[in-house]
Protein backbone atom coordinates (compact mmCIF):
# COMPACT_ATOMS: atom_id res chain seq x y z
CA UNK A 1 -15.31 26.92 8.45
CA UNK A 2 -16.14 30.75 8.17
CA UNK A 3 -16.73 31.32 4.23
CA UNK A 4 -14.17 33.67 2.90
CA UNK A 5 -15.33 36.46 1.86
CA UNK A 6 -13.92 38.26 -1.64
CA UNK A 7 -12.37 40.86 0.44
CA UNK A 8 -9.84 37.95 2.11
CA UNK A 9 -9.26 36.56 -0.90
CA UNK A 10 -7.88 38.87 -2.61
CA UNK A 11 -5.64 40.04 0.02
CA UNK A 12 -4.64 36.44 0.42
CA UNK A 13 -4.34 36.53 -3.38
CA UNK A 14 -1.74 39.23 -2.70
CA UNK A 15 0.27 38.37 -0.07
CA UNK A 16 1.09 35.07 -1.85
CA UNK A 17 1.80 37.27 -5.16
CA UNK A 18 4.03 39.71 -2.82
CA UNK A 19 5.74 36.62 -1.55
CA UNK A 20 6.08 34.54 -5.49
CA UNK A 21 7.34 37.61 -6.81
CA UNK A 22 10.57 37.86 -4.26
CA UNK A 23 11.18 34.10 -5.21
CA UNK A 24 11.57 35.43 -8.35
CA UNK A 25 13.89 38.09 -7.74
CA UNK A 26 16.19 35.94 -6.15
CA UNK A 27 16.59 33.17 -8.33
CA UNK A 28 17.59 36.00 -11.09
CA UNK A 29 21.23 34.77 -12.11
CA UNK A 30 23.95 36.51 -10.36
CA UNK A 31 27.72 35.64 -10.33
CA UNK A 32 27.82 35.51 -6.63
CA UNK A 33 24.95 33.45 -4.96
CA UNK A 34 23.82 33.71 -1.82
CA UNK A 35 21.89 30.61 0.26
CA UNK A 36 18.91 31.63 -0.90
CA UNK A 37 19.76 32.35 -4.22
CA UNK A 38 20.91 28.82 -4.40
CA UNK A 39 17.33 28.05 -2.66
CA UNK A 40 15.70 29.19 -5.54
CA UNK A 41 18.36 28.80 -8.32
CA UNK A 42 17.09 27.44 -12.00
CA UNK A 43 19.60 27.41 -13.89
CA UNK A 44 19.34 24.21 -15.43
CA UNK A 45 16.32 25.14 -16.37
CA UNK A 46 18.12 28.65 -17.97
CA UNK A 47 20.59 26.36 -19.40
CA UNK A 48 17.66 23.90 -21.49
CA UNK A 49 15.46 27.26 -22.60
CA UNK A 50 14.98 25.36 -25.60
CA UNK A 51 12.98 22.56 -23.71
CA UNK A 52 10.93 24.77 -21.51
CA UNK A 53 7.00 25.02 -22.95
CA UNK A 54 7.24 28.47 -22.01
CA UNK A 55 9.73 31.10 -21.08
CA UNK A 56 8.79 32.40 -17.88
CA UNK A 57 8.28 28.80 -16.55
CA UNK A 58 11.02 27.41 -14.69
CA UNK A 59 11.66 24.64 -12.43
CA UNK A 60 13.63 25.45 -9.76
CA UNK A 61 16.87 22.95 -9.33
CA UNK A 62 16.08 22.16 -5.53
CA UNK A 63 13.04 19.96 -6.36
CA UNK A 64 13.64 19.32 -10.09
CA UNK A 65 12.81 15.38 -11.21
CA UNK A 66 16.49 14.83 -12.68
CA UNK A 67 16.54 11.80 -14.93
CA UNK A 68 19.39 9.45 -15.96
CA UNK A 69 22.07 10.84 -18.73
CA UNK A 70 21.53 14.56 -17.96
CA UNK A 71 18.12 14.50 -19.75
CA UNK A 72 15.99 17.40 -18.96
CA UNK A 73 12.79 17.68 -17.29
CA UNK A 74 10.26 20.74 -16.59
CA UNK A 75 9.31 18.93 -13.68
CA UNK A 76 9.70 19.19 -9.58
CA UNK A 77 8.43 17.22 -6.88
CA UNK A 78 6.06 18.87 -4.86
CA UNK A 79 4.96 18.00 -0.85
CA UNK A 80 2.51 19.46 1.63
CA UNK A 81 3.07 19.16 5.42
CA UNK A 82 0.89 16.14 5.62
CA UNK A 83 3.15 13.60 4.23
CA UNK A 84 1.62 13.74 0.85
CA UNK A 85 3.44 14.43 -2.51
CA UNK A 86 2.62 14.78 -6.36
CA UNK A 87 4.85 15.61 -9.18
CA UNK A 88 4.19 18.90 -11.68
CA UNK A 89 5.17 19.02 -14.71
CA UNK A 90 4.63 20.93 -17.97
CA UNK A 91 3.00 18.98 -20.72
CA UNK A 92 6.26 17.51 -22.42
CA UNK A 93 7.14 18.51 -25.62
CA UNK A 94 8.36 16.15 -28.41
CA UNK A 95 12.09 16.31 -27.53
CA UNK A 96 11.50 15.52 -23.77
CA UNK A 97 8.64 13.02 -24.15
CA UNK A 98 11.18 9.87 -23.72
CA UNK A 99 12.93 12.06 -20.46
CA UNK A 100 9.53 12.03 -19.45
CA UNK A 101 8.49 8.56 -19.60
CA UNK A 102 11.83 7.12 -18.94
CA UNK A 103 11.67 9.53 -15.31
CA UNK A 104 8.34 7.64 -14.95
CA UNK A 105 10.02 4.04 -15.62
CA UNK A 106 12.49 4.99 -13.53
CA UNK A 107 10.67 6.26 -10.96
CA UNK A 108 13.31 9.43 -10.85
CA UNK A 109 10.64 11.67 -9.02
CA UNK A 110 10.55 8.68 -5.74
CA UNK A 111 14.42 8.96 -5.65
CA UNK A 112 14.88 12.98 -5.72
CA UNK A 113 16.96 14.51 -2.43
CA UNK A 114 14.29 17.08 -1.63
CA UNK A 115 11.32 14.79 -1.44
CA UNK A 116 13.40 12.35 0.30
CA UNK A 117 14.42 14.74 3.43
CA UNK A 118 10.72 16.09 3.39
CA UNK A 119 9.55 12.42 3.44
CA UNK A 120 12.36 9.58 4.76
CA UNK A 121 9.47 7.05 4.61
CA UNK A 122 8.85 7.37 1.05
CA UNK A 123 10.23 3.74 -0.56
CA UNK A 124 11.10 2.86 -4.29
CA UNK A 125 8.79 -0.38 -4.81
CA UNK A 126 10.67 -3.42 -4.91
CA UNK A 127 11.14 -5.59 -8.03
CA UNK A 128 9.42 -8.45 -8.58
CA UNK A 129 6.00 -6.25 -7.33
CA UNK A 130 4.33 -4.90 -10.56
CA UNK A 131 5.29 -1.33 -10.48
CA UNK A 132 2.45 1.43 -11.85
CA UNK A 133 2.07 5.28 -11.97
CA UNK A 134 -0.72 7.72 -12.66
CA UNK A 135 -0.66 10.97 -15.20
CA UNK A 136 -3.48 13.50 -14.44
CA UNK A 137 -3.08 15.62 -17.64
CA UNK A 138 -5.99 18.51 -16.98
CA UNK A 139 -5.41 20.27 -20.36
CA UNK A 140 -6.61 19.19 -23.71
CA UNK A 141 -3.74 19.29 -26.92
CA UNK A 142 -5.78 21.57 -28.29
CA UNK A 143 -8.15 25.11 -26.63
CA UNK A 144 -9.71 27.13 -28.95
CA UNK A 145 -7.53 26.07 -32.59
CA UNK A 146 -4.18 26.98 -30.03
CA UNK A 147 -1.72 23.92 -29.40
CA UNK A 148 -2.00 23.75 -25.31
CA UNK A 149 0.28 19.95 -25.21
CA UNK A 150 2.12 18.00 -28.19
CA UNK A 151 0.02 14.68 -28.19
CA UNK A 152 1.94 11.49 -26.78
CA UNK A 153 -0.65 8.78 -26.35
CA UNK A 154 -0.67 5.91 -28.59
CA UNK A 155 -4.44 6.11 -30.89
CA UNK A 156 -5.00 2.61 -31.18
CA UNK A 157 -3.95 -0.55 -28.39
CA UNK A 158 -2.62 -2.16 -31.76
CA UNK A 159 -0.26 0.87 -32.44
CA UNK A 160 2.28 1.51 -29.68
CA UNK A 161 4.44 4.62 -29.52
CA UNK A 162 8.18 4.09 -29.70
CA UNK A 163 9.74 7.29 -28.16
CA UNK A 164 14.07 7.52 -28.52
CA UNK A 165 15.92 8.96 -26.42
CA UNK A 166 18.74 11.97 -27.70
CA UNK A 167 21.68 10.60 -30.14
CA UNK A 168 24.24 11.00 -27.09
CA UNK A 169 22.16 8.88 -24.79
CA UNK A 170 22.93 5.13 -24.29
CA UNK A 171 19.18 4.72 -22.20
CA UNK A 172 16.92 2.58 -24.39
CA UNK A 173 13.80 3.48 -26.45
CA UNK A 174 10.56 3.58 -24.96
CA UNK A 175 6.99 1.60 -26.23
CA UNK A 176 4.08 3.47 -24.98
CA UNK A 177 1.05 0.86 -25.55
CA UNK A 178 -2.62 1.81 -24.65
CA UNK A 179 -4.25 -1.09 -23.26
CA UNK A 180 -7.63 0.47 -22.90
CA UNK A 181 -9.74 3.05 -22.68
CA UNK A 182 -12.77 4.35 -21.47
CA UNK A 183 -14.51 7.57 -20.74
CA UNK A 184 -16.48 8.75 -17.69
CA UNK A 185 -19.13 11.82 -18.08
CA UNK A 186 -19.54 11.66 -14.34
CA UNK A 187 -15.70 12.54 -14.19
CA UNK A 188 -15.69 14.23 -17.29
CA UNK A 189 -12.32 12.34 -18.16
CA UNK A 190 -11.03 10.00 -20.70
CA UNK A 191 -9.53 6.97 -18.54
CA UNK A 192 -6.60 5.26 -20.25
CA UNK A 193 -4.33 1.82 -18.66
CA UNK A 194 -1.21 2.14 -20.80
CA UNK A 195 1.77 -0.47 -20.46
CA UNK A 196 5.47 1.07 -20.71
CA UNK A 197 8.48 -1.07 -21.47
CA UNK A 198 11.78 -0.57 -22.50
CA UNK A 199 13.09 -1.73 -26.22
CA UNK A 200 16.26 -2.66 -27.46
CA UNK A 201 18.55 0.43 -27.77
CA UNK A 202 18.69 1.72 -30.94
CA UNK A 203 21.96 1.62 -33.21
CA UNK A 204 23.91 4.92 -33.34
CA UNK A 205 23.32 4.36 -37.43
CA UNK A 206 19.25 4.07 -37.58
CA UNK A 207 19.74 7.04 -35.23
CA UNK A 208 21.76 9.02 -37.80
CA UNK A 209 19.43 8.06 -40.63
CA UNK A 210 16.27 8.21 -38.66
CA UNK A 211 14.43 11.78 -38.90
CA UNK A 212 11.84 11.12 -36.48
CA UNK A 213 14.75 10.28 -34.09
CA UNK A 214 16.37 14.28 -34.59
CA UNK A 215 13.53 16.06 -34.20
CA UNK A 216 10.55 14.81 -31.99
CA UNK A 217 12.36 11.59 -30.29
CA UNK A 218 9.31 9.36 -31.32
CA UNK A 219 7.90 6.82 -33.69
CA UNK A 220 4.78 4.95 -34.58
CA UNK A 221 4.37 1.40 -34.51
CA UNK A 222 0.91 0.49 -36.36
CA UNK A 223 -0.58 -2.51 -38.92
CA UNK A 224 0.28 0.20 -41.81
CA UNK A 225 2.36 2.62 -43.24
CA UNK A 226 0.23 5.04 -44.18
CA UNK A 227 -0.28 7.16 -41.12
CA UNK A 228 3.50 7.62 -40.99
CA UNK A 229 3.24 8.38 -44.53
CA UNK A 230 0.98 11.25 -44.16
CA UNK A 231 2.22 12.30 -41.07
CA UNK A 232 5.87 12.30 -41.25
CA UNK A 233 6.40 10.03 -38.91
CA UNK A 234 8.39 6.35 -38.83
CA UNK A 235 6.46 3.46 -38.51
CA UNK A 236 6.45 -0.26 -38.05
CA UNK A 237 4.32 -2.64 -39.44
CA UNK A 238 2.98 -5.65 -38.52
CA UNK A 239 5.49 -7.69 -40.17
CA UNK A 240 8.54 -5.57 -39.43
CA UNK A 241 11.16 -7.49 -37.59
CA UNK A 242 12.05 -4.12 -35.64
CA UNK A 243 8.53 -5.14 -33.36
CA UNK A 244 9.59 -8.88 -33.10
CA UNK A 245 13.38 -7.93 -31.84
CA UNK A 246 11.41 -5.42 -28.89
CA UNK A 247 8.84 -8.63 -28.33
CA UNK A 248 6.04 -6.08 -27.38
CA UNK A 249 3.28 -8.79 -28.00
CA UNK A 250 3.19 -10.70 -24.98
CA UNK A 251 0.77 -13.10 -23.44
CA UNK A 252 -1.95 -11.60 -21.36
CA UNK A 253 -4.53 -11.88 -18.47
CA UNK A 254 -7.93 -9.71 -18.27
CA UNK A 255 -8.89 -8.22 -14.75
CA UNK A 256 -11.48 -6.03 -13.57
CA UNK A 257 -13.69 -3.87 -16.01
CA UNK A 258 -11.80 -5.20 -18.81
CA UNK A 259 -8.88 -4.32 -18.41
CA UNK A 260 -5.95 -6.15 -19.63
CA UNK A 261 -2.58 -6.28 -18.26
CA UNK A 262 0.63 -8.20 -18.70
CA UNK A 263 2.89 -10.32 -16.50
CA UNK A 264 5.42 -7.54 -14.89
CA UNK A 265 8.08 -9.46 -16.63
CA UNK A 266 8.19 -10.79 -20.36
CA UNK A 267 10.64 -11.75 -22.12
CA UNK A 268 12.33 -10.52 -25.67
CA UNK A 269 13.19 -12.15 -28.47
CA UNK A 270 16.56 -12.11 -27.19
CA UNK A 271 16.03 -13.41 -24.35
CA UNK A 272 16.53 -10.90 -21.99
CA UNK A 273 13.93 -10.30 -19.07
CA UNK A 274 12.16 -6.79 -19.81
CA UNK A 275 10.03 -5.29 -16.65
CA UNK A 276 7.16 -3.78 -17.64
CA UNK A 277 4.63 -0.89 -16.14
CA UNK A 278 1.38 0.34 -15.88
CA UNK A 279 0.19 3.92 -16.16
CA UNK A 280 -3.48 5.35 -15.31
CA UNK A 281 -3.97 8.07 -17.61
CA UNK A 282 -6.70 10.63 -16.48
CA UNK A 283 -7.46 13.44 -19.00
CA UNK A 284 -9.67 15.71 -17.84
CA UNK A 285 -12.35 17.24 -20.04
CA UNK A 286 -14.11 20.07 -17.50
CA UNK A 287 -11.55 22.84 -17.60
CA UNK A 288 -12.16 25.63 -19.91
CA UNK A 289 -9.40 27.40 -21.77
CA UNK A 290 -9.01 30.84 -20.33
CA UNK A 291 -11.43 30.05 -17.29
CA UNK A 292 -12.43 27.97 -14.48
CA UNK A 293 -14.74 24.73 -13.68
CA UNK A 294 -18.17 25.32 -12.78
CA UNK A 295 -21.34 24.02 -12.13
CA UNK A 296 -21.10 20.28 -13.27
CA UNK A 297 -17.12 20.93 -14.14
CA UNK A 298 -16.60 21.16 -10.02
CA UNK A 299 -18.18 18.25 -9.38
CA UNK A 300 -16.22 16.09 -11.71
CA UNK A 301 -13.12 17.68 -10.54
CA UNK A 302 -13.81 16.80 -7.16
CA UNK A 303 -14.66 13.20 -8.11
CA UNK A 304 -11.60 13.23 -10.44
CA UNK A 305 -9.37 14.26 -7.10
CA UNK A 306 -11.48 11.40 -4.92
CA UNK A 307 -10.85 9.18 -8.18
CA UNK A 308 -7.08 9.78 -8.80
CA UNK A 309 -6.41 9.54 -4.44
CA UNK A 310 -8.41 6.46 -4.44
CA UNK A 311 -6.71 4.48 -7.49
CA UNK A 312 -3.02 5.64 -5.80
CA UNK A 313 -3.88 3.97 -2.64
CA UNK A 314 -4.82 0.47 -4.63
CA UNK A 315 -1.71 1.04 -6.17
CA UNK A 316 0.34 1.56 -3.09
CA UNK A 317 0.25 4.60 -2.05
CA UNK A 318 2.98 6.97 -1.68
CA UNK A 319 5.02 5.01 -3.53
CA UNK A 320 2.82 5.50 -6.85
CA UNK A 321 3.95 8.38 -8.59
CA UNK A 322 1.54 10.89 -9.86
CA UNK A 323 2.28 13.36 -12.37
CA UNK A 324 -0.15 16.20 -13.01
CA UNK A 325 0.58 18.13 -15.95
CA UNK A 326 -1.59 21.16 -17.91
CA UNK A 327 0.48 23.16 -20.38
CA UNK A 328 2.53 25.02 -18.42
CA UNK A 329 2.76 22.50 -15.12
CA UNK A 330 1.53 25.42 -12.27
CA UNK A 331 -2.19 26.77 -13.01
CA UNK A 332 -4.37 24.07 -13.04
CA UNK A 333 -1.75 21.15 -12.29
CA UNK A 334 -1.38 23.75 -9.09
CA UNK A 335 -5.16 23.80 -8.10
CA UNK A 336 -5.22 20.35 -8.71
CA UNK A 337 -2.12 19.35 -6.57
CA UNK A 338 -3.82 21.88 -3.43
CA UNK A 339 -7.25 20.41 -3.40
CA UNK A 340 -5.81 17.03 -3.54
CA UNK A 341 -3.64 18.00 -0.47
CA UNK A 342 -6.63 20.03 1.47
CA UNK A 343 -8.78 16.76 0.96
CA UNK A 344 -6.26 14.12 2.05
CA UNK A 345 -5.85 12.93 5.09
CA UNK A 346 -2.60 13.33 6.49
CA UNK A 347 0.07 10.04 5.93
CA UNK A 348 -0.63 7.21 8.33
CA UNK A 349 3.38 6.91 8.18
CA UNK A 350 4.32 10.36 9.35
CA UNK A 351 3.73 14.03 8.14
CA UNK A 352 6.59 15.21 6.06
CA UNK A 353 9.23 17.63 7.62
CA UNK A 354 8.28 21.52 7.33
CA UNK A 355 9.78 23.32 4.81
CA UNK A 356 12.44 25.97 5.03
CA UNK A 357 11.36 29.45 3.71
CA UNK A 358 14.44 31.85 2.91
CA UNK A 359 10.87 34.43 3.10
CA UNK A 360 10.04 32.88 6.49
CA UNK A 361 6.42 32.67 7.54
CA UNK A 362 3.39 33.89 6.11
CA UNK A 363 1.83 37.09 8.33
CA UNK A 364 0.43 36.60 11.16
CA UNK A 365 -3.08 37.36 10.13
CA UNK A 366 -3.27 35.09 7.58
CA UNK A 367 -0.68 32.19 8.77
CA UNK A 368 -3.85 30.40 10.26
CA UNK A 369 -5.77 29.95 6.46
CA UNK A 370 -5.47 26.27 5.57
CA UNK A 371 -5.89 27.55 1.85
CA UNK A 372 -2.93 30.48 2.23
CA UNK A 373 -0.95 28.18 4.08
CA UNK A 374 -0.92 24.94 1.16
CA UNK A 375 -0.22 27.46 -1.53
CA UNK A 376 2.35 29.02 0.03
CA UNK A 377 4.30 25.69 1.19
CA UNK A 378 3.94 24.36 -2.01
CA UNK A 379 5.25 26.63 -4.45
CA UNK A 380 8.80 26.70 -2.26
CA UNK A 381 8.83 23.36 -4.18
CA UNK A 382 7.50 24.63 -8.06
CA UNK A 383 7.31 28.35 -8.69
CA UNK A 384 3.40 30.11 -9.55
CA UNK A 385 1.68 27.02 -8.95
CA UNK A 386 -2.28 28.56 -9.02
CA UNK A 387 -1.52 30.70 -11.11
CA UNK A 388 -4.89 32.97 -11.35
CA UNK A 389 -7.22 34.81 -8.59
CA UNK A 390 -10.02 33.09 -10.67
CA UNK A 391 -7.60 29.52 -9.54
CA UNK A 392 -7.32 30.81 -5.69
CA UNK A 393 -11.07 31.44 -5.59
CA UNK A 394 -12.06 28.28 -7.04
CA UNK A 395 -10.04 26.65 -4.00
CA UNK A 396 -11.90 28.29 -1.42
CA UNK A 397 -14.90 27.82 -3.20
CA UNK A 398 -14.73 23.97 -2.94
CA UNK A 399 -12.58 23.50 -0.13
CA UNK A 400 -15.23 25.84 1.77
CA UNK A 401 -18.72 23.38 0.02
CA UNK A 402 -16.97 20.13 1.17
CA UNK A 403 -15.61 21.22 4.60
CA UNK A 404 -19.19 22.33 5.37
CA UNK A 405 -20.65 19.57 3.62
């Protein structure tokens, strides 16, 4: 491969800007809509503005991950042409943390229309086969003293996060338990195996009463009271009936680097068979706020992309969800999502179906750049994804090193 030189990129950089920029004029609202207005419509996003991270971030309808009892998601499904697909998502905030875990339970992103024309082959798993997902999250909470994602993982395995879901909704409440954790300096990323179940729903009274319930949809369950004392938040302790009525203490087995997992059924107090999943949970430590990897930060990237692929194959391949979320869901979760495309092979079931561009092809002088080309195709599916030059460059700089390589 020829190594771009800064003059190409940057007229790459602005064709694709040229091109992101008309996607944005027509998904403005209008009162009539044309087909390609309704291409790029995102209006439910316009219609939750209160549950977008950021204004000028919106998912467009097409691809949006919808989940069960009109919950709302910042999320789309996302495909290249090879047959491979990812989900990108903002980092959720409080309010749509249980939309965003119960989409992952649910496996909402496997079932949207979009990714299912691109990709017919793509199958929900089957019950009875322990189901599993993977979050790449490539932001820390905090950059620099400035909130970047509102914190959802549980601190301790003994202190599982109960997230519930909006008053209206009759989906159950969530337990978020982190069954281990380790970190890699090679990868630069903190490794987490959390378990996700669902709990008995909660009564439309607690709910009414409950203040962690109105305003951030979660709750603590730890040993004591006192971090929900200082923090504002509910909690349940070790003794509290609450946890023995959601039977979250099950028996378990120990496998691999130990790690420790549960039987994908267990059973409640009340009897009731509960399934339960497993999430990998990849944070990545290499990015810098306001910049780009470099130097050792690229080389845990790459392994982190190698990592992430390599774990979703054990775990069935395309029918493991991953999510990739920063804080916004389209800079880095963007570069991330086009270097893991540019180093995958393509599906061994088929290559997804091309997309359908209301903008049609790229030029003719570029249409041939791999790099142009992945971009492009996947932001018909989430708008800005690589969002920067710096972003654009960093692809061709590493796509260009392992190509040669």
């Amino acid at each position: 491969m020829t190594t771009p030189t800064p003059e190409h990129i940057r007229k790459v950089w602005k064709i694709l800007q040229e091109r992101e920029q008309a996607r944005m004029t027509i998904s403005a609202p209008r009162s009539h809509r044309a087909p390609e207005q309704i291409f790029y419509s995102v209006m439910n996003s316009l219609r939750n503005k209160k549950h977008n991270r950021y204004s000028n971030i919106l998912a467009y309808d097409r691809t949006a991950v919808v989940v069960h009892d009109d919950g709302y998601l910042n999320a789309n499904v996302v495909c290249d042409s090879k047959g491979g697909w990812w989900v990108a998502a903002q980092a959720p905030p409080p309010e749509s943390q249980h939309s965003f875990f119960y989409a992952i339970y649910s496996q909402s992103a496997s079932k949207q229309p979009s990714l299912l024309q691109a990709i017919p082959h793509i199958q929900v798993e089957k019950k009875g086969k322990r189901r599993s997902a993977i979050i790449v999250q490539l932001t820390g909470w905090e950059e620099n003293g400035r909130p970047k994602a509102d914190p959802y993982l549980p601190e301790t395995s003994t202190s599982p996060i109960i997230f519930k879901p909006p008053k209206s909704s009759h989906l159950p409440r969530l337990a978020l338990r982190r069954e281990s954790v380790e970190s890699s300096k090679e990868l630069s990323t903190d490794i987490s195996l959390l378990s996700l179940r669902p709990i008995s729903p909660i009564s439309s009274s607690s709910i009414s009463n409950d203040k962690v319930g109105e305003t951030n949809g979660r709750s603590i369950s730890t040993s004591t009271d006192k971090l929900g004392a200082k923090n504002g938040l509910s909690t349940l302790t070790s003794n509290d009936k609450e946890g023995e009525q959601t039977g979250i203490s099950t028996s378990s087995s120990t496998f691999g680097m130990g790690e420790e997992i549960r039987s994908p059924t267990t059973t409640s107090t009340t009897g009731k068979k509960v399934e339960e999943i497993l999430i990998w949970h990849y944070q990545f430590h290499g990015w810098p706020d306001h910049g780009i990897p470099s130097g050792q930060g690229v080389k845990s990237l790459v392994k982190l992309i190698q990592t992430v692929r390599e774990k979703r194959l054990q775990l069935g391949g395309d029918e493991c969800e991953v999510w990739v979320h920063c804080s916004a869901g389209v800079g880095r979760t963007g570069t991330f999502i086009v270097l893991s495309s540019l180093f995958s092979p393509s599906s061994s079931s088929a290559p997804s179906k091309p997309v359908f561009s209301p903008l049609g092809p790229l030029p003719s002088d570029i249409r041939e750049d791999v790099v142009a080309f992945t971009v492009d195709s996947m932001r018909e599916w989430r708008g800005m994804l690589v969002q920067q030059p710096a972003q654009l460059g960093v692809i061709y700089d590493i796509y260009h090193s392992i190509s040669s390589s």
